[in-house]
N, C-alpha and C. Protein backbone atom coordinates (compact mmCIF):
# COMPACT_ATOMS: atom_id res chain seq x y z
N UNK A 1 -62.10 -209.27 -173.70
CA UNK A 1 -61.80 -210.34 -172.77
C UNK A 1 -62.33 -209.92 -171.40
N UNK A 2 -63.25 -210.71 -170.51
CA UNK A 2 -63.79 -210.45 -169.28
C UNK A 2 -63.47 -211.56 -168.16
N UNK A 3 -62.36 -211.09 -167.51
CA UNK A 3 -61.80 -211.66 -166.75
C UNK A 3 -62.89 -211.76 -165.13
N UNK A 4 -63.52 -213.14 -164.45
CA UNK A 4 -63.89 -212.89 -162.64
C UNK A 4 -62.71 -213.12 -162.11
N UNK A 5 -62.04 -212.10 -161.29
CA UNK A 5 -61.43 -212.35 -160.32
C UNK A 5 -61.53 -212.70 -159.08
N UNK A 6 -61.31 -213.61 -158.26
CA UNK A 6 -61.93 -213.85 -157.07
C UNK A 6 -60.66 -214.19 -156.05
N UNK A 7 -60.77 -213.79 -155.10
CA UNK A 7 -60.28 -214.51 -153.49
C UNK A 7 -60.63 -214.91 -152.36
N UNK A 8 -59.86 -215.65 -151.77
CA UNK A 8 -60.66 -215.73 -150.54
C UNK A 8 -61.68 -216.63 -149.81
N UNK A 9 -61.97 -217.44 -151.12
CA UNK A 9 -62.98 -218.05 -150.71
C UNK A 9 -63.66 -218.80 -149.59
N UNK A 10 -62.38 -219.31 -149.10
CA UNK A 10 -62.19 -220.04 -147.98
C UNK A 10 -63.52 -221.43 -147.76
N UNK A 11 -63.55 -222.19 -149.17
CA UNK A 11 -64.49 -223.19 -149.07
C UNK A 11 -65.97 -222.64 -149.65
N UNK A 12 -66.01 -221.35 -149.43
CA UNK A 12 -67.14 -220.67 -149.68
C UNK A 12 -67.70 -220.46 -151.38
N UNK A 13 -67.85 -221.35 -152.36
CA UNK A 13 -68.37 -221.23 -154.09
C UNK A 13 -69.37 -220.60 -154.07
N UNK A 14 -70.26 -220.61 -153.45
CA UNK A 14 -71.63 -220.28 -153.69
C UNK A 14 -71.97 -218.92 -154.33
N UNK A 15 -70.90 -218.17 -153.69
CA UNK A 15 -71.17 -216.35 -154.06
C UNK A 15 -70.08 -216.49 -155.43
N UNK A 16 -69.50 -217.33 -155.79
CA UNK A 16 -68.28 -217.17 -156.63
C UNK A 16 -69.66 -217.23 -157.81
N UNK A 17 -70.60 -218.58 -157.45
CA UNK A 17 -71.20 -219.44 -158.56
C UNK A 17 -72.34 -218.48 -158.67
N UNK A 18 -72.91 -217.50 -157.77
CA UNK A 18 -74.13 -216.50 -157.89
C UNK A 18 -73.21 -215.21 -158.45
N UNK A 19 -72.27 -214.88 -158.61
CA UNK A 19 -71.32 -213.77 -159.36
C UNK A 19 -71.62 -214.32 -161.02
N UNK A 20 -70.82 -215.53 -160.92
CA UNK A 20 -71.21 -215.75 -162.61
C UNK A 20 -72.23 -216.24 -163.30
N UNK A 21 -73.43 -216.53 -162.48
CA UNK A 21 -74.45 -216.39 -162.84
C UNK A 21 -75.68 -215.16 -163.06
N UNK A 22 -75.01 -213.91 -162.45
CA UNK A 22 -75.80 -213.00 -162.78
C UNK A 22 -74.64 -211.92 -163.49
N UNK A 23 -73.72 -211.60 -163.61
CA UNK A 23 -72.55 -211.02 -164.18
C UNK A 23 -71.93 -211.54 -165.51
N UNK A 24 -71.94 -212.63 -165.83
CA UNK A 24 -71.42 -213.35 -166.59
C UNK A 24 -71.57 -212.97 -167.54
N UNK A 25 -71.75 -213.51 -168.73
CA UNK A 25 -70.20 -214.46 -169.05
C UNK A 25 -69.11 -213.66 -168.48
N UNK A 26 -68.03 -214.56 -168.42
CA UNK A 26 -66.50 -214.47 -168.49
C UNK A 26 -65.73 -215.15 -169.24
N UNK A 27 -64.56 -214.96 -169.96
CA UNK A 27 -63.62 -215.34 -170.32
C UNK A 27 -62.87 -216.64 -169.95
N UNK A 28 -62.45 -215.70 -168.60
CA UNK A 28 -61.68 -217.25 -167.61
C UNK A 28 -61.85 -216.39 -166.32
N UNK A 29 -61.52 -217.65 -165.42
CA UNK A 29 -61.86 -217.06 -163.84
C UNK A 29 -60.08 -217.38 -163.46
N UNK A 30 -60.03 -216.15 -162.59
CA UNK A 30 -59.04 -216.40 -161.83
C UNK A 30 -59.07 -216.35 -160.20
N UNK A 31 -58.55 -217.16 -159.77
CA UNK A 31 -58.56 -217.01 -158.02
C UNK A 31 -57.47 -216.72 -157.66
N UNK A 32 -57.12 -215.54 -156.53
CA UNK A 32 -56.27 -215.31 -155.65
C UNK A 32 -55.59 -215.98 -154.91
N UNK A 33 -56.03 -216.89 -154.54
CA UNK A 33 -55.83 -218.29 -153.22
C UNK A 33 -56.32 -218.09 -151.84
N UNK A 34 -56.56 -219.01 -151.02
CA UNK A 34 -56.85 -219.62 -150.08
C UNK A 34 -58.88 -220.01 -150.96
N UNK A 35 -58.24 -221.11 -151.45
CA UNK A 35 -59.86 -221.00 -152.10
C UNK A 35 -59.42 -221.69 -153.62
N UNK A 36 -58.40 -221.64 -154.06
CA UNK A 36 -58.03 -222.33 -155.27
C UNK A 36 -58.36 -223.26 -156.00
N UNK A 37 -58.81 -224.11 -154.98
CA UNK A 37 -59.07 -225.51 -155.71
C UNK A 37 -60.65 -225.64 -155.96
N UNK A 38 -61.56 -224.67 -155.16
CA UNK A 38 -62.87 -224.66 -155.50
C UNK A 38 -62.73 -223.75 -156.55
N UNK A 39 -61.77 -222.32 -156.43
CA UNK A 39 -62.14 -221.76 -158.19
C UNK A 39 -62.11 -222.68 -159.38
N UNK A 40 -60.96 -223.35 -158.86
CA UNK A 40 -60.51 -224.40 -160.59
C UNK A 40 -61.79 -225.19 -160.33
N UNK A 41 -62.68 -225.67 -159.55
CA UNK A 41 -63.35 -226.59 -159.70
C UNK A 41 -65.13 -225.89 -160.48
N UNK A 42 -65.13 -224.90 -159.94
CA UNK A 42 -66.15 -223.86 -160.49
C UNK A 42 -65.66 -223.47 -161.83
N UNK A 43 -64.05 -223.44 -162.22
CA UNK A 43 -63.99 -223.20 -164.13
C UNK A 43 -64.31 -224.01 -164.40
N UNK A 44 -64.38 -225.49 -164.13
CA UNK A 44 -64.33 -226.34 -164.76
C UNK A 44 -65.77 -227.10 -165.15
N UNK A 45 -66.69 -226.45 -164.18
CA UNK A 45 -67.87 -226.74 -164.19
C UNK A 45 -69.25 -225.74 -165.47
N UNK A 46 -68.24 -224.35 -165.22
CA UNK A 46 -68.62 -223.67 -166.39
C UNK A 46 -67.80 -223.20 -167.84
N UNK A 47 -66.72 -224.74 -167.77
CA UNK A 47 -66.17 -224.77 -168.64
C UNK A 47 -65.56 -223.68 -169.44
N UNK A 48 -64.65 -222.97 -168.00
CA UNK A 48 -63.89 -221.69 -168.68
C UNK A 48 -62.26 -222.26 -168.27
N UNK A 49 -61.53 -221.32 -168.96
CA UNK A 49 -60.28 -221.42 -168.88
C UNK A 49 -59.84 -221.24 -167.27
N UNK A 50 -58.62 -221.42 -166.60
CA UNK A 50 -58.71 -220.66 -164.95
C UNK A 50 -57.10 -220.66 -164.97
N UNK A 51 -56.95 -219.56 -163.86
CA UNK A 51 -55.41 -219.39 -163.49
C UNK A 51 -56.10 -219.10 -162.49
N UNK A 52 -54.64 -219.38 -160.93
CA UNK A 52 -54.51 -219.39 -159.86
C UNK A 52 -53.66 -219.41 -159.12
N UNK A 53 -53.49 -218.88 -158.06
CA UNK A 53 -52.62 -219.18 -157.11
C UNK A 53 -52.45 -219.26 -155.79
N UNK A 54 -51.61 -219.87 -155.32
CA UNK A 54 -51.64 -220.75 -153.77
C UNK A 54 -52.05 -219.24 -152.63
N UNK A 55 -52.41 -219.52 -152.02
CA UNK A 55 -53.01 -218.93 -150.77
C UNK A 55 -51.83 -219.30 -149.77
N UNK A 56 -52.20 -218.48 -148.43
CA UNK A 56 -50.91 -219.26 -147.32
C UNK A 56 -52.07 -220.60 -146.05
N UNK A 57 -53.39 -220.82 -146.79
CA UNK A 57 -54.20 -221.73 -146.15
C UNK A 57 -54.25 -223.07 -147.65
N UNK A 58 -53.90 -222.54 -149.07
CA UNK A 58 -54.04 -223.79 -149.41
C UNK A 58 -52.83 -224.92 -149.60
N UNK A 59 -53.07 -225.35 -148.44
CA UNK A 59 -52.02 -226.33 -148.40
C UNK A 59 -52.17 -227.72 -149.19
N UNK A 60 -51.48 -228.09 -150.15
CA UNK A 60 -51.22 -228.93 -151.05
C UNK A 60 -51.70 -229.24 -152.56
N UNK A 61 -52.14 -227.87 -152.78
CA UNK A 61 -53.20 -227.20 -153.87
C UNK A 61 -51.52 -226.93 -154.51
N UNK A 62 -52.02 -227.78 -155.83
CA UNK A 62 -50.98 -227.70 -157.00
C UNK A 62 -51.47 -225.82 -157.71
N UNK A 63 -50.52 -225.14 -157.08
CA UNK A 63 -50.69 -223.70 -157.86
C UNK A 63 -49.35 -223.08 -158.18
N UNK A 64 -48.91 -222.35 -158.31
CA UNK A 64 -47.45 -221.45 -158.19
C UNK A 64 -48.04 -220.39 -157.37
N UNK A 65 -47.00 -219.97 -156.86
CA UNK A 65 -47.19 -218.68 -155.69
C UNK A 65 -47.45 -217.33 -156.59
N UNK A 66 -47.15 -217.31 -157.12
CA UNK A 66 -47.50 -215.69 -158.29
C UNK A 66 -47.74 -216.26 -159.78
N UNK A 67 -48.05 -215.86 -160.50
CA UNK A 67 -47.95 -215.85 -162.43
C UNK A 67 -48.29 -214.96 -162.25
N UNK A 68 -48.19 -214.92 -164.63
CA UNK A 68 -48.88 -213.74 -165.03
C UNK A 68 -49.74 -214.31 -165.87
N UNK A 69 -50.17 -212.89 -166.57
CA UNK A 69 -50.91 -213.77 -168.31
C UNK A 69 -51.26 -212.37 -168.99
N UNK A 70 -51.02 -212.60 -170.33
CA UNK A 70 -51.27 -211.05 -171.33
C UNK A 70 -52.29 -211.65 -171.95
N UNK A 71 -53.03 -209.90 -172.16
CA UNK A 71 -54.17 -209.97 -173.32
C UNK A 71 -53.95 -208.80 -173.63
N UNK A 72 -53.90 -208.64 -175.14
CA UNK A 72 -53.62 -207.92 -175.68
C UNK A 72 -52.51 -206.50 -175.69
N UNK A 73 -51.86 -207.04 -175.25
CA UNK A 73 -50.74 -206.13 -174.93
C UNK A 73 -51.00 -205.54 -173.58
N UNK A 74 -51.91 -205.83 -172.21
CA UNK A 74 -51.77 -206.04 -170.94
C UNK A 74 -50.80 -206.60 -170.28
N UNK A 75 -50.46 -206.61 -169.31
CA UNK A 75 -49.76 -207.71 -168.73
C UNK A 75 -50.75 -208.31 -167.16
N UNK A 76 -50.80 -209.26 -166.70
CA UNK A 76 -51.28 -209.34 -165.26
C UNK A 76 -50.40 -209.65 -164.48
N UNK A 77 -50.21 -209.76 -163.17
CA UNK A 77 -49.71 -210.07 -162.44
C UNK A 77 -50.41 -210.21 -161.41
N UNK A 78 -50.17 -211.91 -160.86
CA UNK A 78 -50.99 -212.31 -159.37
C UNK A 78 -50.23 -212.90 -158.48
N UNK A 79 -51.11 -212.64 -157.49
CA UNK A 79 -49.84 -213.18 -156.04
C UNK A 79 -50.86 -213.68 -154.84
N UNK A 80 -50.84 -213.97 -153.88
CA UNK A 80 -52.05 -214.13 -152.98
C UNK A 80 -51.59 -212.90 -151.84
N UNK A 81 -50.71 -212.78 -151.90
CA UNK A 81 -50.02 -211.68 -150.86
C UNK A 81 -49.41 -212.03 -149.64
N UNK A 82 -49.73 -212.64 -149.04
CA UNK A 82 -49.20 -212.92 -147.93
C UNK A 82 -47.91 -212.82 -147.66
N UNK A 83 -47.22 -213.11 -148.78
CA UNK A 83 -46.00 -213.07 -148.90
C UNK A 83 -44.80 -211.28 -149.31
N UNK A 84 -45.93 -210.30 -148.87
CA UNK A 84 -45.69 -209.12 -148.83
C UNK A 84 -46.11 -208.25 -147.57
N UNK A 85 -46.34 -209.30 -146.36
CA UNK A 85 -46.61 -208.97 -144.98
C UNK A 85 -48.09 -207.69 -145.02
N UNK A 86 -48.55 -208.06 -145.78
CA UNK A 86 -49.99 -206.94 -145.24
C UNK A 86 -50.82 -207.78 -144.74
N UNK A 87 -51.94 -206.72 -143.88
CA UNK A 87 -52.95 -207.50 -143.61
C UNK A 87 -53.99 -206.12 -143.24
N UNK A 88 -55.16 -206.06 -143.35
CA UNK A 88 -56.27 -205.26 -142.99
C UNK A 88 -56.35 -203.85 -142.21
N UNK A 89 -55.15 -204.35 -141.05
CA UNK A 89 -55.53 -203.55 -140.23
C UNK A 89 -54.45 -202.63 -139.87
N UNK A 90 -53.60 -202.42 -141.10
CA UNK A 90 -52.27 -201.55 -140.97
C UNK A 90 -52.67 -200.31 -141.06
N UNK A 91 -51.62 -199.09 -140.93
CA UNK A 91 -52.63 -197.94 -140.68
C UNK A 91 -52.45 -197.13 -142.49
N UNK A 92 -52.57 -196.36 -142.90
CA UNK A 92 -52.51 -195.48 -144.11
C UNK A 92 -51.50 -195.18 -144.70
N UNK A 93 -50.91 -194.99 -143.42
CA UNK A 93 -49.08 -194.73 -144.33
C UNK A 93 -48.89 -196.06 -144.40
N UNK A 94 -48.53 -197.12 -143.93
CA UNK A 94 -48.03 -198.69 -143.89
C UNK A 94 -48.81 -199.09 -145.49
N UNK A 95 -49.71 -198.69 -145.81
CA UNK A 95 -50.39 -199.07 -146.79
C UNK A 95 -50.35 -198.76 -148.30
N UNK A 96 -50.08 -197.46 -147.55
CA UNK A 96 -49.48 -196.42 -148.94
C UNK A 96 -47.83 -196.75 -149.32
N UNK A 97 -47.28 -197.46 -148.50
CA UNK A 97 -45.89 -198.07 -148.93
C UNK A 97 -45.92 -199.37 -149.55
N UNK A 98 -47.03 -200.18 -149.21
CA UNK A 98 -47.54 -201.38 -149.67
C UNK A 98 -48.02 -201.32 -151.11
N UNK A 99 -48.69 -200.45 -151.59
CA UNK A 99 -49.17 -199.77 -153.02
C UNK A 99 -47.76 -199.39 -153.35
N UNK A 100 -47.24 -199.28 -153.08
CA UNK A 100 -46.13 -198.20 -153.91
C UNK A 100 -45.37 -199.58 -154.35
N UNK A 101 -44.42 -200.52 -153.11
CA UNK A 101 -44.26 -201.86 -153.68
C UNK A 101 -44.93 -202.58 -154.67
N UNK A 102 -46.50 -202.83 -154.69
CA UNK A 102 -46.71 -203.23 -154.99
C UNK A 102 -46.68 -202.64 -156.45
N UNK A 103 -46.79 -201.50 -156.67
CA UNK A 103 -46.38 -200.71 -158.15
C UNK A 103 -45.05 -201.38 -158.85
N UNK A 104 -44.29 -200.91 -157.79
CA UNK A 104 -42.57 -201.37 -158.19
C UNK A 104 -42.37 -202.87 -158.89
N UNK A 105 -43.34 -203.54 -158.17
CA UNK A 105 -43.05 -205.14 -158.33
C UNK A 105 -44.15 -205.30 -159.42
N UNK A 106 -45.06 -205.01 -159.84
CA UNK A 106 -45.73 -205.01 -161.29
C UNK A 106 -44.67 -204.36 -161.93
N UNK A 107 -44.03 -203.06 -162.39
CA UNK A 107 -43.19 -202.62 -163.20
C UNK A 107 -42.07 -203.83 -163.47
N UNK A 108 -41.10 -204.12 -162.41
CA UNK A 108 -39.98 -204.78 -162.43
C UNK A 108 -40.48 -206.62 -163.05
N UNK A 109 -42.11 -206.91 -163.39
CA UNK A 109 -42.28 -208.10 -164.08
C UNK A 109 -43.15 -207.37 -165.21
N UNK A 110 -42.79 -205.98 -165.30
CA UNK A 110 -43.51 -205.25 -166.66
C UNK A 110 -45.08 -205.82 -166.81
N UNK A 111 -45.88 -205.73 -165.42
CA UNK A 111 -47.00 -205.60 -165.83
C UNK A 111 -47.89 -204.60 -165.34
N UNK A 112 -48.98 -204.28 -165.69
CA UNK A 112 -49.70 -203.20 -166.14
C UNK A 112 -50.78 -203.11 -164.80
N UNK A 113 -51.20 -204.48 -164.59
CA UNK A 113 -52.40 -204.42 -163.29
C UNK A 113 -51.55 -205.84 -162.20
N UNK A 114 -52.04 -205.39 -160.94
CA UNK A 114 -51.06 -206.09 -159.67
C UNK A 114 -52.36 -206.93 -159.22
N UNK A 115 -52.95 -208.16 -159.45
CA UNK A 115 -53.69 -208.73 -158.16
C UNK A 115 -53.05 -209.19 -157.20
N UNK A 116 -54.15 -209.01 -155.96
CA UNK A 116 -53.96 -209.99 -154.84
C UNK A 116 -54.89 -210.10 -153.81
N UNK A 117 -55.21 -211.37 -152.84
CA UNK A 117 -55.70 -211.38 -152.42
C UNK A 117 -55.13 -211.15 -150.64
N UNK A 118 -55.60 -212.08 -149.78
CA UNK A 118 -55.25 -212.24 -148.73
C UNK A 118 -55.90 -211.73 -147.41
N UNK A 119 -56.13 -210.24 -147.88
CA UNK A 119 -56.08 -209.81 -146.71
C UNK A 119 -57.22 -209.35 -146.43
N UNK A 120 -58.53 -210.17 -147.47
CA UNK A 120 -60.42 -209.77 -147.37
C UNK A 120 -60.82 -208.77 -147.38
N UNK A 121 -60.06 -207.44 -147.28
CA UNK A 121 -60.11 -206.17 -148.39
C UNK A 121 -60.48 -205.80 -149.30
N UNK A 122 -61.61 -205.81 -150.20
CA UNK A 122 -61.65 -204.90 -151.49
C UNK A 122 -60.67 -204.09 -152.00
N UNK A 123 -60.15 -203.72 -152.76
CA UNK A 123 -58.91 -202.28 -152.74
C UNK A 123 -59.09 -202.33 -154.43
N UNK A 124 -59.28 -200.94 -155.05
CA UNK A 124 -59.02 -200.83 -156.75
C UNK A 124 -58.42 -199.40 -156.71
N UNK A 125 -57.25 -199.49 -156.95
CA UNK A 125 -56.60 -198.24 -157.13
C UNK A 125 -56.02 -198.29 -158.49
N UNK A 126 -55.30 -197.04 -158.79
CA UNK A 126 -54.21 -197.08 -159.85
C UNK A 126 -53.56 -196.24 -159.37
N UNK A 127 -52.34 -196.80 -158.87
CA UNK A 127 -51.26 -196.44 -158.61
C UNK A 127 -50.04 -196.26 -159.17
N UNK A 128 -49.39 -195.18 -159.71
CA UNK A 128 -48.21 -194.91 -160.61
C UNK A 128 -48.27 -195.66 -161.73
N UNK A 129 -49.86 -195.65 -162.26
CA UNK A 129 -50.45 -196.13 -163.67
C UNK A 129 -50.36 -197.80 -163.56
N UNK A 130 -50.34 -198.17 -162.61
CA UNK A 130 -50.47 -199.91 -162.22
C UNK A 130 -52.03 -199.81 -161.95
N UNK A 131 -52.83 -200.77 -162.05
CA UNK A 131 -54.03 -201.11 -161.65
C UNK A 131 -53.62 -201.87 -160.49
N UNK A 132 -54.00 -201.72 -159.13
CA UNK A 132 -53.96 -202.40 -157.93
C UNK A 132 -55.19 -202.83 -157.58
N UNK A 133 -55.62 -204.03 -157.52
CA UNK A 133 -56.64 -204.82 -157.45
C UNK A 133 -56.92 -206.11 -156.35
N UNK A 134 -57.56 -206.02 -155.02
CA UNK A 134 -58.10 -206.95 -154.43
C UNK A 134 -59.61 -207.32 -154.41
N UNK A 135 -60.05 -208.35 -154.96
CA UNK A 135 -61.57 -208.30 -154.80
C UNK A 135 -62.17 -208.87 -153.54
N UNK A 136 -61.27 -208.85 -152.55
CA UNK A 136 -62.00 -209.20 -151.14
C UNK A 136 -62.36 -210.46 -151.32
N UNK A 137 -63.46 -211.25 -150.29
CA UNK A 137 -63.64 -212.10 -149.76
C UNK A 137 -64.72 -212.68 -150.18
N UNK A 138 -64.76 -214.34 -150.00
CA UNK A 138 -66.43 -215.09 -149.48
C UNK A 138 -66.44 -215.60 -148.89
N UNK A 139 -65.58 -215.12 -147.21
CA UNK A 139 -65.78 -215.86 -146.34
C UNK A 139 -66.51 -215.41 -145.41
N UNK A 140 -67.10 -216.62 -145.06
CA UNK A 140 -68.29 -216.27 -144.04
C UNK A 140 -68.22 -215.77 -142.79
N UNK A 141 -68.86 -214.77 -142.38
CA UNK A 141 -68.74 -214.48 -141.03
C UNK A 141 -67.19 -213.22 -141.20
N UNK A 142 -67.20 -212.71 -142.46
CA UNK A 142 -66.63 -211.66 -142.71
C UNK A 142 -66.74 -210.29 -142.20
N UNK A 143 -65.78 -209.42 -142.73
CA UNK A 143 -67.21 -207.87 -141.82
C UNK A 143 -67.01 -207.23 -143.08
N UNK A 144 -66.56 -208.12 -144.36
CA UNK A 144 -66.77 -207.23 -145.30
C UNK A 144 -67.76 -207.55 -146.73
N UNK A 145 -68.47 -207.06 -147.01
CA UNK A 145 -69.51 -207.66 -147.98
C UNK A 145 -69.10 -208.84 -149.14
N UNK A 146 -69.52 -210.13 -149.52
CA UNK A 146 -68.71 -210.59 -151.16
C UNK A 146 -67.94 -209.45 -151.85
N UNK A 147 -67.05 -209.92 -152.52
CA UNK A 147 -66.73 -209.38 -153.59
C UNK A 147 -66.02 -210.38 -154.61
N UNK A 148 -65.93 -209.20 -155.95
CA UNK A 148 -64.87 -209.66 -157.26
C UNK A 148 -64.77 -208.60 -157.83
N UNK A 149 -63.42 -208.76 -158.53
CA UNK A 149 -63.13 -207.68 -159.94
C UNK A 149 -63.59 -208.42 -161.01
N UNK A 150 -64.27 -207.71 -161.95
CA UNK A 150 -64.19 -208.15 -163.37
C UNK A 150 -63.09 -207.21 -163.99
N UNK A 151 -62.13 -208.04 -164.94
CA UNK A 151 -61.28 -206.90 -165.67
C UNK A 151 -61.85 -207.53 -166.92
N UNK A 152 -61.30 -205.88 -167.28
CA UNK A 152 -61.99 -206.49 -169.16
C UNK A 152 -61.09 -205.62 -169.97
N UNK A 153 -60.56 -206.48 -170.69
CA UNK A 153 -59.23 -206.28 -171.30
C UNK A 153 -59.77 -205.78 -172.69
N UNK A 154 -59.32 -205.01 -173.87
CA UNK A 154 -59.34 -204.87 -175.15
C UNK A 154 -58.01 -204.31 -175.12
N UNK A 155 -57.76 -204.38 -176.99
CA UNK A 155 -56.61 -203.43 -177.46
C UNK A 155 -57.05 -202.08 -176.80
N UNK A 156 -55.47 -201.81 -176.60
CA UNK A 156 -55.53 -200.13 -176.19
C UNK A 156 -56.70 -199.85 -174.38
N UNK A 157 -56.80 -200.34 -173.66
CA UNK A 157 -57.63 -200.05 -172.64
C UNK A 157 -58.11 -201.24 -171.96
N UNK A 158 -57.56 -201.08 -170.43
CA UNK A 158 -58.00 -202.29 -169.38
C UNK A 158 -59.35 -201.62 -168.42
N UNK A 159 -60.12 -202.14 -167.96
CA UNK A 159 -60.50 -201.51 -167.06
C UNK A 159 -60.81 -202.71 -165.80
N UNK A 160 -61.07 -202.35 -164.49
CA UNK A 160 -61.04 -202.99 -163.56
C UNK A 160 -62.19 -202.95 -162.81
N UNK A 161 -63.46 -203.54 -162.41
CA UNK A 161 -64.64 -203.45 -161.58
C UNK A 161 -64.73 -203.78 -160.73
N UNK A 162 -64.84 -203.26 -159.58
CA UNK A 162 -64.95 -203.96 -157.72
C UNK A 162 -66.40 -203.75 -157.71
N UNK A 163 -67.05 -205.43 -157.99
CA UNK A 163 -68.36 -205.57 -157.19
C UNK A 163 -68.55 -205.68 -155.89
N UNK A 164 -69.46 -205.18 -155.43
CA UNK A 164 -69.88 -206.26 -153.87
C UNK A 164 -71.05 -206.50 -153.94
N UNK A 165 -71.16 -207.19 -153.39
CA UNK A 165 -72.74 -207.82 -152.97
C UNK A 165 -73.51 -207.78 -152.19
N UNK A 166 -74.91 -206.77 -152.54
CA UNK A 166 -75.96 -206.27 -151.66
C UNK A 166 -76.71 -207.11 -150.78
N UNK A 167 -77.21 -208.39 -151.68
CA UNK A 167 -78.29 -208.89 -151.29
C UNK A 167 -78.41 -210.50 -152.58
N UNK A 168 -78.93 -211.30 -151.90
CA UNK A 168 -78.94 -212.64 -153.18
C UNK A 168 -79.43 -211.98 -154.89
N UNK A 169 -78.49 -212.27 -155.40
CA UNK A 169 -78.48 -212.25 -156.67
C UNK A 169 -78.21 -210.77 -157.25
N UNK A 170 -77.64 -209.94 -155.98
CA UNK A 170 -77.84 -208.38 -156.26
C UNK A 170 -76.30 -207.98 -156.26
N UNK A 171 -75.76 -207.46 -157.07
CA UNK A 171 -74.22 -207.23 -156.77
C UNK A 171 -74.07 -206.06 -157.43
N UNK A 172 -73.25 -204.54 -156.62
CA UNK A 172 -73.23 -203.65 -157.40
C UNK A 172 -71.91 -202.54 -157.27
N UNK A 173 -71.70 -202.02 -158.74
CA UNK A 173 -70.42 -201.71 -159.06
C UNK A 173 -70.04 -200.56 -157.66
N UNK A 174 -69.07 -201.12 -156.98
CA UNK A 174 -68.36 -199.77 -156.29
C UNK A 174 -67.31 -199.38 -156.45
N UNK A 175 -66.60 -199.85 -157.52
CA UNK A 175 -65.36 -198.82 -157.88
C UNK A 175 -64.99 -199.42 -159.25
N UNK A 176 -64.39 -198.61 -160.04
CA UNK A 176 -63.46 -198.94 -161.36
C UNK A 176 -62.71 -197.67 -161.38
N UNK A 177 -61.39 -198.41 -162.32
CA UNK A 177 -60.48 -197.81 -162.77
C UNK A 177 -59.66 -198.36 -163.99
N UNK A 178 -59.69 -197.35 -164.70
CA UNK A 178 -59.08 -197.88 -166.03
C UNK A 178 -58.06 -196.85 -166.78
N UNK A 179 -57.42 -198.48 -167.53
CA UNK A 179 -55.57 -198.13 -168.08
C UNK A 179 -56.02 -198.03 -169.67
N UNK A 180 -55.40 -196.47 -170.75
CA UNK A 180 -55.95 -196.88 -171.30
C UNK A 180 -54.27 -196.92 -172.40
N UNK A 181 -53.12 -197.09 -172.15
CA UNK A 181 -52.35 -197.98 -172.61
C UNK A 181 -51.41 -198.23 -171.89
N UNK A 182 -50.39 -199.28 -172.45
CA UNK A 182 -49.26 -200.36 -171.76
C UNK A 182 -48.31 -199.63 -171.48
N UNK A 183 -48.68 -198.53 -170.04
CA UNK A 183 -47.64 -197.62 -169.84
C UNK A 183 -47.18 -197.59 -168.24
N UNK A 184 -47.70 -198.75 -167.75
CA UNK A 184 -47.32 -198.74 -165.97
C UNK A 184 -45.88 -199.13 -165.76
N UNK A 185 -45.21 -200.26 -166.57
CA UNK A 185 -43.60 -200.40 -166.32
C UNK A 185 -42.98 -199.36 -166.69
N UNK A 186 -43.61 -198.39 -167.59
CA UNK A 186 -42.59 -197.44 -167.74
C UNK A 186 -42.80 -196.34 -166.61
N UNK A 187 -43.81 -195.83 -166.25
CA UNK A 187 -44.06 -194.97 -165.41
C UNK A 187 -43.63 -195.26 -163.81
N UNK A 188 -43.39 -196.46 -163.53
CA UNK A 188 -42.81 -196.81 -161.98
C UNK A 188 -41.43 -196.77 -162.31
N UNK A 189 -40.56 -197.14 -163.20
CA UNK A 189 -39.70 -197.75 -163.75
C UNK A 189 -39.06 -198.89 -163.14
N UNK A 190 -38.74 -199.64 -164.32
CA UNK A 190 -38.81 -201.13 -164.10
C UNK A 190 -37.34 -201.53 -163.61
């Protein structure tokens, strides 16, 4: 299963629609929010499945504020973030308490990898065996390059890919990390 993850978009498809055109296939696309209603409108155009959720800019975008969804004995968990007070420019420790929550709160909905967006960040960690995952932004006039995660799920092993994007049609891997079983709720404890 090959999950695009995306956030951020902020109106911006174009890098979503040049991601799955040179990366692709995918499975299903999921969006972070502020940007929601162009992801669902980009699944729907390449006729994939989509999950999503509300942003604190998409205002009146039919989403839920968090879900999940399993594959294969994974769990996901998404949120747009905002609603966990971070933002970019907190310092290392503030951040490293933010990961650690954010561990706690994947365990306590027993899932395995944490998305979110919000805060136009890239971030792929694994933290207390959680996959922590932001794929940053496509908004323009950013200071941080495109991005997305691809996750790609099988029995027994997740792994997580933070692209960014060099140059038109050029996008290249700068980080992964991978789970290789359903052991993050137990290891934070739930």
């Amino acid at each position: 299963m090959r999950l695009g993850v995306f956030s951020d978009t902020h109106g911006n498809a174009r890098y979503m629609q040049e991601a799955l055109q040179n990366l692709g296939p995918f499975n299903m696309i999921i969006h972070l929010g502020d940007g929601v209603r162009e992801g669902r409108e980009l699944a729907k155009q390449w006729g994939l499945p989509f999950m999503g959720v509300r942003g604190n800019e998409d205002y009146g975008a039919l989403a839920p504020m968090d879900d999940d969804i399993s594959f294969h004995g994974f769990k996901v968990f998404m949120m747009h973030g905002h609603q966990m007070e971070i933002n970019p420019y907190q310092d290392a420790e503030t951040w490293d308490r933010h990961y650690k929550e954010m561990a706690q709160r994947a365990a306590r909905n027993s899932a395995d990898i944490f998305l979110f967006g919000h805060t136009h960040k890239p971030v792929l960690k694994n933290r207390e065996g959680v996959l922590i995952c932001n794929p940053g932004d496509h908004y323009l006039g950013s200071s941080f390059p495109p991005g997305f995660i691809e996750l790609i799920i099988e029995p027994r092993k997740a792994a997580a890919v933070l692209f960014l994007r060099k140059s038109a049609g050029q996008w290249i891997e700068n980080a992964r990390e991978e789970l290789h079983s359903q052991t993050a709720a137990k290891a934070v404890g739930a």
